[in-house]
PDB file of N, CA and C in Angstrom:
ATOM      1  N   UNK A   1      15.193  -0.836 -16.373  1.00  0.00           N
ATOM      2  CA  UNK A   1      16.012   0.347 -16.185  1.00  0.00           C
ATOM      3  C   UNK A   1      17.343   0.109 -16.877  1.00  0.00           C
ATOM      4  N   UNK A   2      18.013   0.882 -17.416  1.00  0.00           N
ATOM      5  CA  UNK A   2      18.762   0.985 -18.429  1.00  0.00           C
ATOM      6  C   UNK A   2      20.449   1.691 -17.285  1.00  0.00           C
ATOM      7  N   UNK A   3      20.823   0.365 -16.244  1.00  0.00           N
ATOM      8  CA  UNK A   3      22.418   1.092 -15.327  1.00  0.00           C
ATOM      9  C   UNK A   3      22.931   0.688 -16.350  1.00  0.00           C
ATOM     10  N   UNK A   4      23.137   0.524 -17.749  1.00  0.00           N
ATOM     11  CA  UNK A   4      24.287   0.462 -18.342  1.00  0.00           C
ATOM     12  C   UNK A   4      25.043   2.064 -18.865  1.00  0.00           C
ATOM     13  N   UNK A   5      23.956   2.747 -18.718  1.00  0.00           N
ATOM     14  CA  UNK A   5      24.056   4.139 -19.011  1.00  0.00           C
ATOM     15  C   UNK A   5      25.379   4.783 -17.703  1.00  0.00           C
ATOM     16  N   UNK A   6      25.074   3.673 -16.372  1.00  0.00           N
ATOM     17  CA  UNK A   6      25.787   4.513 -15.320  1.00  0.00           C
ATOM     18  C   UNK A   6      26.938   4.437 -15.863  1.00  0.00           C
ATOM     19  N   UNK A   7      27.548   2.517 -15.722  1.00  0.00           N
ATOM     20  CA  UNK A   7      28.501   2.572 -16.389  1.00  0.00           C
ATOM     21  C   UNK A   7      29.435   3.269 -17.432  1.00  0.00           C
ATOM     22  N   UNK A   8      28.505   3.185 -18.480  1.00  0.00           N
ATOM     23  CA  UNK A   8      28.936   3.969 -19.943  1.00  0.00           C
ATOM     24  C   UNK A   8      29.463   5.586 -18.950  1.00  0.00           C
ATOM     25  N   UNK A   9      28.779   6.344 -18.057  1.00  0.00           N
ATOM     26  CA  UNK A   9      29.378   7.688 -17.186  1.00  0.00           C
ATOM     27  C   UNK A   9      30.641   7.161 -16.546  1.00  0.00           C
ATOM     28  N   UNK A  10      30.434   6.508 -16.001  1.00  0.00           N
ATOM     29  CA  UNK A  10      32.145   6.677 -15.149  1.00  0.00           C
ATOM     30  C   UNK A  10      33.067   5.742 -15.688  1.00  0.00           C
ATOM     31  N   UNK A  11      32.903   5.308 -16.581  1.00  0.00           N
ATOM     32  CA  UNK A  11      34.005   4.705 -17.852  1.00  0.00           C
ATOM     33  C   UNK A  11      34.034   6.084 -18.630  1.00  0.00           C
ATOM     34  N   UNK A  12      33.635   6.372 -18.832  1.00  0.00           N
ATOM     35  CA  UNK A  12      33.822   7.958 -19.321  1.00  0.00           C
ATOM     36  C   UNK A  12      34.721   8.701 -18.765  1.00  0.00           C
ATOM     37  N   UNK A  13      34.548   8.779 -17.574  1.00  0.00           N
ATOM     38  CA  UNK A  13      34.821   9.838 -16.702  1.00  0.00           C
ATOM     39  C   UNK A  13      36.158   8.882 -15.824  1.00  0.00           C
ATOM     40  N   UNK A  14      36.910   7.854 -15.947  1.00  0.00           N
ATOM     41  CA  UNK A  14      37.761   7.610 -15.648  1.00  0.00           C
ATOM     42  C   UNK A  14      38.272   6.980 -17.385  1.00  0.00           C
ATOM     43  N   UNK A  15      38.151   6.969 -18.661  1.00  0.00           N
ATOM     44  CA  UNK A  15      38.812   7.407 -19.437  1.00  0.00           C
ATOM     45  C   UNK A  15      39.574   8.952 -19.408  1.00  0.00           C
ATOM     46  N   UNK A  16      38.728   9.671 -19.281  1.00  0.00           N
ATOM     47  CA  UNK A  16      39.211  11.285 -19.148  1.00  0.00           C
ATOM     48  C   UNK A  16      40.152  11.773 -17.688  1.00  0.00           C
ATOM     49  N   UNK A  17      40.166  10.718 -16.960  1.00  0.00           N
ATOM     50  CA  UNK A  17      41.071  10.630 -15.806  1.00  0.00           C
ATOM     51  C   UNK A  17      42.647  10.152 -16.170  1.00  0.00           C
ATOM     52  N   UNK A  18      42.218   8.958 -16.891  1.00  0.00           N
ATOM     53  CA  UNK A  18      43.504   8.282 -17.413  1.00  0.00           C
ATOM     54  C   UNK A  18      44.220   9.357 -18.543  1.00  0.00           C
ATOM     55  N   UNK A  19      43.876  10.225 -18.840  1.00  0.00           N
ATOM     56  CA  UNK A  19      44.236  10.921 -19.826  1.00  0.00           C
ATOM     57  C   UNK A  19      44.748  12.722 -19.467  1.00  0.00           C
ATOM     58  N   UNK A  20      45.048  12.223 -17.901  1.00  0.00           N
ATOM     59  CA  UNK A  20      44.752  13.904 -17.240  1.00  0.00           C
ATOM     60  C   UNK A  20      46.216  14.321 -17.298  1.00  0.00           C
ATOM     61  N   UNK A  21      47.426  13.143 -17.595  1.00  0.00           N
ATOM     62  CA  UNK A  21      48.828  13.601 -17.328  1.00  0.00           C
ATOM     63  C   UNK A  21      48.828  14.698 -18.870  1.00  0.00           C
ATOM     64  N   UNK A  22      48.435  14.366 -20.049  1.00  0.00           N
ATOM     65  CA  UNK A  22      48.645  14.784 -21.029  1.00  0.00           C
ATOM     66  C   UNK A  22      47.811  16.583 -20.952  1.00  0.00           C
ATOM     67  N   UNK A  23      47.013  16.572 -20.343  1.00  0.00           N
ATOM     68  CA  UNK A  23      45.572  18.184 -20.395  1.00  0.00           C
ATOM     69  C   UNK A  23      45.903  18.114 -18.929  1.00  0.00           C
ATOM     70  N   UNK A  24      46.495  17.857 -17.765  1.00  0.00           N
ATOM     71  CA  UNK A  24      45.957  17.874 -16.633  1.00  0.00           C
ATOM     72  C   UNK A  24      45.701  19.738 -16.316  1.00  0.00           C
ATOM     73  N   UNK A  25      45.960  20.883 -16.515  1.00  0.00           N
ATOM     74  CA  UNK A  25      45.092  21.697 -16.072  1.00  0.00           C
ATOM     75  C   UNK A  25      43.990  21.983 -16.640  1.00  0.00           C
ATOM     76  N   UNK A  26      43.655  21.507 -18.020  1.00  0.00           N
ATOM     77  CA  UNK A  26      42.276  21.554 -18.248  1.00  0.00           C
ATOM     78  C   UNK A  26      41.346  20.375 -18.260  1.00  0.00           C
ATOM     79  N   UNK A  27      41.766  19.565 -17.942  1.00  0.00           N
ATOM     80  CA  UNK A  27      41.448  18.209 -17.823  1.00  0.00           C
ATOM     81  C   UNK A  27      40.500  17.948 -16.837  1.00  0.00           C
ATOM     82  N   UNK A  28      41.397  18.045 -15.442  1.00  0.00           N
ATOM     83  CA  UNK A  28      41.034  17.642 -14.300  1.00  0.00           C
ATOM     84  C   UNK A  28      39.663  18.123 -14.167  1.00  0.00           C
ATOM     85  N   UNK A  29      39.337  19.370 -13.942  1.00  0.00           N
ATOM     86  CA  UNK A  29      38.188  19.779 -13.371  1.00  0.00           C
ATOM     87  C   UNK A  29      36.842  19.387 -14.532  1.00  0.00           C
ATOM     88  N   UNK A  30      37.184  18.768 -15.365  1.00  0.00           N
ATOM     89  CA  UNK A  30      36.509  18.112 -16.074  1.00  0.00           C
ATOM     90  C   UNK A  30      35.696  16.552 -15.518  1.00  0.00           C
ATOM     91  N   UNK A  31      36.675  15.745 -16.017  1.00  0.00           N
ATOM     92  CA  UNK A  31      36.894  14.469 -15.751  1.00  0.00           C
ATOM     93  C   UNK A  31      35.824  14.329 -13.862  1.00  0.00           C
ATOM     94  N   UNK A  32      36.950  15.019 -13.200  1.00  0.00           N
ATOM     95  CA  UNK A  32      36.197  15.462 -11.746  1.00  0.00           C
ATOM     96  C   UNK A  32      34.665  15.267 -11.608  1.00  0.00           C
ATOM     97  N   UNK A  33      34.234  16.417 -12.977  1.00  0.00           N
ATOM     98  CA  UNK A  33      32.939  16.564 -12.910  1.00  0.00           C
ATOM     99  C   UNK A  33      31.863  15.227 -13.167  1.00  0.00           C
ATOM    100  N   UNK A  34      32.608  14.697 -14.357  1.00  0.00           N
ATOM    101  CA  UNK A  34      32.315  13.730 -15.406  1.00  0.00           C
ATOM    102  C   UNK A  34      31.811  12.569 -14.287  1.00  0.00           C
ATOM    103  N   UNK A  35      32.786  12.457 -13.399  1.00  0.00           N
ATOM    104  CA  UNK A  35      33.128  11.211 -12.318  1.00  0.00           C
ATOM    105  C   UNK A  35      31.558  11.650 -11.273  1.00  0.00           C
ATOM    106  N   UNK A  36      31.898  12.868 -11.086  1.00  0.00           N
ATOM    107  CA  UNK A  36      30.789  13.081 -10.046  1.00  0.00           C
ATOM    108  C   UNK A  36      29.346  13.337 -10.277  1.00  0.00           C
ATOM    109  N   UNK A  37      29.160  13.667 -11.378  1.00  0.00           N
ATOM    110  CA  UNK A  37      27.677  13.438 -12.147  1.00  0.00           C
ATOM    111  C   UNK A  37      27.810  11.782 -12.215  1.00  0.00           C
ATOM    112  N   UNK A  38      28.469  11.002 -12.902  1.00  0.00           N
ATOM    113  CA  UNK A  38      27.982   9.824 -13.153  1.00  0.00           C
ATOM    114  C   UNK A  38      28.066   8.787 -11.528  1.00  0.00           C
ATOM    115  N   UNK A  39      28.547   9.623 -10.334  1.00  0.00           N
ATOM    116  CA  UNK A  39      28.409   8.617  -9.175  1.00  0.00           C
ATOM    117  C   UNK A  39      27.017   9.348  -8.833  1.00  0.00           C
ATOM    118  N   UNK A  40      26.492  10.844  -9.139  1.00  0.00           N
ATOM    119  CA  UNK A  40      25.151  11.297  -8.681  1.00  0.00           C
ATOM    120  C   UNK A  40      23.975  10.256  -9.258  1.00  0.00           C
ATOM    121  N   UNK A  41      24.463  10.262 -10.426  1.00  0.00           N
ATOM    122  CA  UNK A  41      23.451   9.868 -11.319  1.00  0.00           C
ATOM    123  C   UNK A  41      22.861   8.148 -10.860  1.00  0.00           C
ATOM    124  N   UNK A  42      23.990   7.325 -10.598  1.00  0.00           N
ATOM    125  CA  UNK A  42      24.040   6.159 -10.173  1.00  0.00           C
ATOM    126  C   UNK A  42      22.919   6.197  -8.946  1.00  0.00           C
ATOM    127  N   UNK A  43      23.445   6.828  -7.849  1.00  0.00           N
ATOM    128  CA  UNK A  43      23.038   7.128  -6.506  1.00  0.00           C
ATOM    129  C   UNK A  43      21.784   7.458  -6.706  1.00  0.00           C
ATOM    130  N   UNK A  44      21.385   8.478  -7.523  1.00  0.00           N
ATOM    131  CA  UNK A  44      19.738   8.810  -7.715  1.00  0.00           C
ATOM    132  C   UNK A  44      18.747   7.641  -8.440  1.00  0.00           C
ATOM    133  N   UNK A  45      19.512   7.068  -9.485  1.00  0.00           N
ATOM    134  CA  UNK A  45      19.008   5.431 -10.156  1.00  0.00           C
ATOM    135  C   UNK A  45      18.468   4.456  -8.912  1.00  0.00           C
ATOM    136  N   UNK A  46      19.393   4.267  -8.018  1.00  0.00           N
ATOM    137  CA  UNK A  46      19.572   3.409  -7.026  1.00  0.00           C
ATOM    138  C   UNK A  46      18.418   3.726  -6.180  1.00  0.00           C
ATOM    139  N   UNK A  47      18.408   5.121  -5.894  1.00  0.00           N
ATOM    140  CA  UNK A  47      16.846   5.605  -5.107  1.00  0.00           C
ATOM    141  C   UNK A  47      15.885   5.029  -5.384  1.00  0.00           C
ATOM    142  N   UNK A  48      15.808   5.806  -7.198  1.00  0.00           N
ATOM    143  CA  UNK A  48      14.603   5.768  -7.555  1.00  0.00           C
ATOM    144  C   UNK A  48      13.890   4.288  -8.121  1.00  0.00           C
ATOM    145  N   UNK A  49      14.399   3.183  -7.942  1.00  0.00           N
ATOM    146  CA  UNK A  49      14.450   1.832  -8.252  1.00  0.00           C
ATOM    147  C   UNK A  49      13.995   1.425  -6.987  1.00  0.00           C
ATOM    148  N   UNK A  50      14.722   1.773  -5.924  1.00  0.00           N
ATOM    149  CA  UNK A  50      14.281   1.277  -4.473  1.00  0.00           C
ATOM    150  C   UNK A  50      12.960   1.809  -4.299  1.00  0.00           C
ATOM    151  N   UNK A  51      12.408   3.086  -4.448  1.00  0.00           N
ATOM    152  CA  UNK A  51      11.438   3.697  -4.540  1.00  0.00           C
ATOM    153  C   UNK A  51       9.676   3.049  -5.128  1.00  0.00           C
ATOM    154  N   UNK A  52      10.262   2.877  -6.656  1.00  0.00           N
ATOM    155  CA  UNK A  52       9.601   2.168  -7.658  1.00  0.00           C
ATOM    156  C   UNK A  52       9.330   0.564  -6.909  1.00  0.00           C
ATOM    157  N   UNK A  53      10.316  -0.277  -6.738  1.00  0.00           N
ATOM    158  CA  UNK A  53       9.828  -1.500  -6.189  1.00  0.00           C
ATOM    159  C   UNK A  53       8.879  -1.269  -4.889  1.00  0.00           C
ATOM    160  N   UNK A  54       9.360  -0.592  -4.052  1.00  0.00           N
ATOM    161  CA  UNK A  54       8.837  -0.586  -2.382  1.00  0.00           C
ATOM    162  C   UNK A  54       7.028   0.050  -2.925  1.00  0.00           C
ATOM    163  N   UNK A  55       6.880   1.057  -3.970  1.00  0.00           N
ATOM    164  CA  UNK A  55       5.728   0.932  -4.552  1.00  0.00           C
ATOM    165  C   UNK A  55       5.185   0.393  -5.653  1.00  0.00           C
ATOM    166  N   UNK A  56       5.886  -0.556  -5.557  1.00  0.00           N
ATOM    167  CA  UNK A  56       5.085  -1.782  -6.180  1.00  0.00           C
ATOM    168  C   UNK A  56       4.616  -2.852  -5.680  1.00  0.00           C
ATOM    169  N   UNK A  57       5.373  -3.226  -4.469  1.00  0.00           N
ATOM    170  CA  UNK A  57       4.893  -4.009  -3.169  1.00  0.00           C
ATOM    171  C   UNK A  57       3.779  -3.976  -2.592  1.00  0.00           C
ATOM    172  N   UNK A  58       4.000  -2.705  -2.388  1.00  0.00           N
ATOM    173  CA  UNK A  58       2.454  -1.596  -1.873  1.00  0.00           C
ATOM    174  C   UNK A  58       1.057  -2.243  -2.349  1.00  0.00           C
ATOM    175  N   UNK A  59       1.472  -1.830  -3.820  1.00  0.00           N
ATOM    176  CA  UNK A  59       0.152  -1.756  -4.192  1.00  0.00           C
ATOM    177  C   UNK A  59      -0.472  -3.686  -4.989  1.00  0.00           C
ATOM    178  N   UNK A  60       1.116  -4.140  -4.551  1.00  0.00           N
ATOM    179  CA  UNK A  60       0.510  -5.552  -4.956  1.00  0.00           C
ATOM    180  C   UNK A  60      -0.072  -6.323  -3.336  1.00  0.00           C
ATOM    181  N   UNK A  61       0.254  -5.771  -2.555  1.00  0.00           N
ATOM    182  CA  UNK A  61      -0.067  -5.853  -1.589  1.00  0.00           C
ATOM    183  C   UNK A  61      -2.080  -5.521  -1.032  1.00  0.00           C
ATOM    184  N   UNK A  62      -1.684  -4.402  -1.737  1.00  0.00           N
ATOM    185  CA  UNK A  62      -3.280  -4.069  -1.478  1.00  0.00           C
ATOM    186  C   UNK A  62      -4.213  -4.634  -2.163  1.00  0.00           C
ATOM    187  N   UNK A  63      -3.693  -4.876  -3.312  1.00  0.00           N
ATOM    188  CA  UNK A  63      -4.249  -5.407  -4.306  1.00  0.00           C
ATOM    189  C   UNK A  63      -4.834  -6.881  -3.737  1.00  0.00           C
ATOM    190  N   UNK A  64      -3.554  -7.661  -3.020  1.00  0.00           N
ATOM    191  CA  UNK A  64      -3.889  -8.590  -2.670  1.00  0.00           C
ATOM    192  C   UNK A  64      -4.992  -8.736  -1.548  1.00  0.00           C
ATOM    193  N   UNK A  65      -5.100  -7.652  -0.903  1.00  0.00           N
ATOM    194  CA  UNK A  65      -5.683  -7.438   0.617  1.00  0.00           C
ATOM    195  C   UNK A  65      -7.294  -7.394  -0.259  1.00  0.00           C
ATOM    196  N   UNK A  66      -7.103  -6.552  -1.354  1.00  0.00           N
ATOM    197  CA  UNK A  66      -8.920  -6.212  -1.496  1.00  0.00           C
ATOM    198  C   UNK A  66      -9.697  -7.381  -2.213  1.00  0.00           C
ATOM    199  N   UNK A  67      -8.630  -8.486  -3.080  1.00  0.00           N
ATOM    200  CA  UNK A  67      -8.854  -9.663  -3.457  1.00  0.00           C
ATOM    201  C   UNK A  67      -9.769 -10.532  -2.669  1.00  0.00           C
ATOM    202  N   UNK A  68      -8.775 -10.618  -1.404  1.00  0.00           N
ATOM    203  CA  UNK A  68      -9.610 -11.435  -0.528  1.00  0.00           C
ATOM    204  C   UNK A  68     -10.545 -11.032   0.441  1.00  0.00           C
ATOM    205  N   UNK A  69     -10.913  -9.766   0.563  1.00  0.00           N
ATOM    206  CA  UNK A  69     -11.793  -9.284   1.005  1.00  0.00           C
ATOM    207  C   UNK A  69     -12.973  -9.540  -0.230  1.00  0.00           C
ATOM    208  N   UNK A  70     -13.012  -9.124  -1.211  1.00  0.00           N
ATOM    209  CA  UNK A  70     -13.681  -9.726  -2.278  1.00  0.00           C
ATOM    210  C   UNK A  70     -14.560 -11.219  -2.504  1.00  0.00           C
ATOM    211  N   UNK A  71     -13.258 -12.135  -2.251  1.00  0.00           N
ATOM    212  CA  UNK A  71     -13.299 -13.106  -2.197  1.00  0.00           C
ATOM    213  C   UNK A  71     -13.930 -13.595  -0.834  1.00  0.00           C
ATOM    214  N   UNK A  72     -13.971 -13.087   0.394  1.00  0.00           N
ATOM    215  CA  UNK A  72     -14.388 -13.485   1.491  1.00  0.00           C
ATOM    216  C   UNK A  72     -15.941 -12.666   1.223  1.00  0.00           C
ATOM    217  N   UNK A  73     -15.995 -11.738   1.163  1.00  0.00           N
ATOM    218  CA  UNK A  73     -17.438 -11.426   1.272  1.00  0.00           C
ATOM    219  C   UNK A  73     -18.370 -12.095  -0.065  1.00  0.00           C
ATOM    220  N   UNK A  74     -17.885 -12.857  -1.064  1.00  0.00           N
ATOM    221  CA  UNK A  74     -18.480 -13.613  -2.205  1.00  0.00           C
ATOM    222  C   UNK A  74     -18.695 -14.703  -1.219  1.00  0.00           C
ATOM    223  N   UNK A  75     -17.793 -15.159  -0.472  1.00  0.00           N
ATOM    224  CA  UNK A  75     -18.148 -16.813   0.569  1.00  0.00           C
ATOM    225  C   UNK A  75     -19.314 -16.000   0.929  1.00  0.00           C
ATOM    226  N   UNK A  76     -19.493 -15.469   2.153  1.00  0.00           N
ATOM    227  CA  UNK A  76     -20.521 -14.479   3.022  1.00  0.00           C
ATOM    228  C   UNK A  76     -21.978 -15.023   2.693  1.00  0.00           C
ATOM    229  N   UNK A  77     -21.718 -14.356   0.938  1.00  0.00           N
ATOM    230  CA  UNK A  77     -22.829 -14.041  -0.215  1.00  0.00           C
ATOM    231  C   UNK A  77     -23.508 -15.419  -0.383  1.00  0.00           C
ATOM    232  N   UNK A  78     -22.649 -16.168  -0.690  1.00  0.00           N
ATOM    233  CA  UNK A  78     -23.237 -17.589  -1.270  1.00  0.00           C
ATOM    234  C   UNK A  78     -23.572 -18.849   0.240  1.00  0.00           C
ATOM    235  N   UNK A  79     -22.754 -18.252   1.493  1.00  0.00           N
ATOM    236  CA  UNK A  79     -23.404 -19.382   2.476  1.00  0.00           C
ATOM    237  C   UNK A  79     -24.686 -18.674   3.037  1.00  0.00           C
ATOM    238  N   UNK A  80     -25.185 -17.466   2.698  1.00  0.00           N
ATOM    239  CA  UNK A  80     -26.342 -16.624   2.968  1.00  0.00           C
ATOM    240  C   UNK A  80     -27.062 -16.677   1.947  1.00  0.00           C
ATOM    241  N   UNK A  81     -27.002 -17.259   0.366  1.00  0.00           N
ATOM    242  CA  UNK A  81     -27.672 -18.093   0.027  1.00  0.00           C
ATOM    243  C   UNK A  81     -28.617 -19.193   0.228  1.00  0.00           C
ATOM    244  N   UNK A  82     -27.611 -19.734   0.368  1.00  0.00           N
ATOM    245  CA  UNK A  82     -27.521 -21.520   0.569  1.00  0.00           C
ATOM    246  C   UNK A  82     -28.542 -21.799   1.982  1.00  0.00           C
ATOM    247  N   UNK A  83     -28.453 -20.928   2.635  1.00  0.00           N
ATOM    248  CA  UNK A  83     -29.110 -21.083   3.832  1.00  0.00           C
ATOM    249  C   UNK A  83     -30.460 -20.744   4.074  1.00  0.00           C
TER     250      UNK A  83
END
């Protein structure tokens, strides 16, 4: 995942802050915005990462579960062989 992008937003958006004495009535409600998309944007990254891992767990999880079910009913197979 690419948070350098967040960064690169609210370095943006507090460049255009630092710069609000010079534009401040057209400035502000800018910058404002700039700031608050790039803390949304962060916040939704942050979700969707938490999201992505917790289903990836999942399914390495299951993955692991049907392995050894696999693996246990191959024992099963071969001492019902052997016998």
């Amino acid at each position: 995942m690419k948070l350098y992008k967040v960064g690169s937003a609210v370095a943006i958006g507090v460049a255009v802050v630092a710069a609000l004495p010079v534009v401040a009535a057209v400035a502000k409600p800018i910058a404002k915005k700039a700031v608050k998309e790039g803390l949304l944007f962060y916040e939704k990254t942050k979700i969707f990462v938490a999201e992505t891992i917790e289903d990836m767990e999942d399914l390495a999880a299951e993955a692991k579960s049907e392995a050894a079910g696999m693996k246990s009913e191959k024992t099963e197979e071969t001492v019902k062989e052997e016998s």
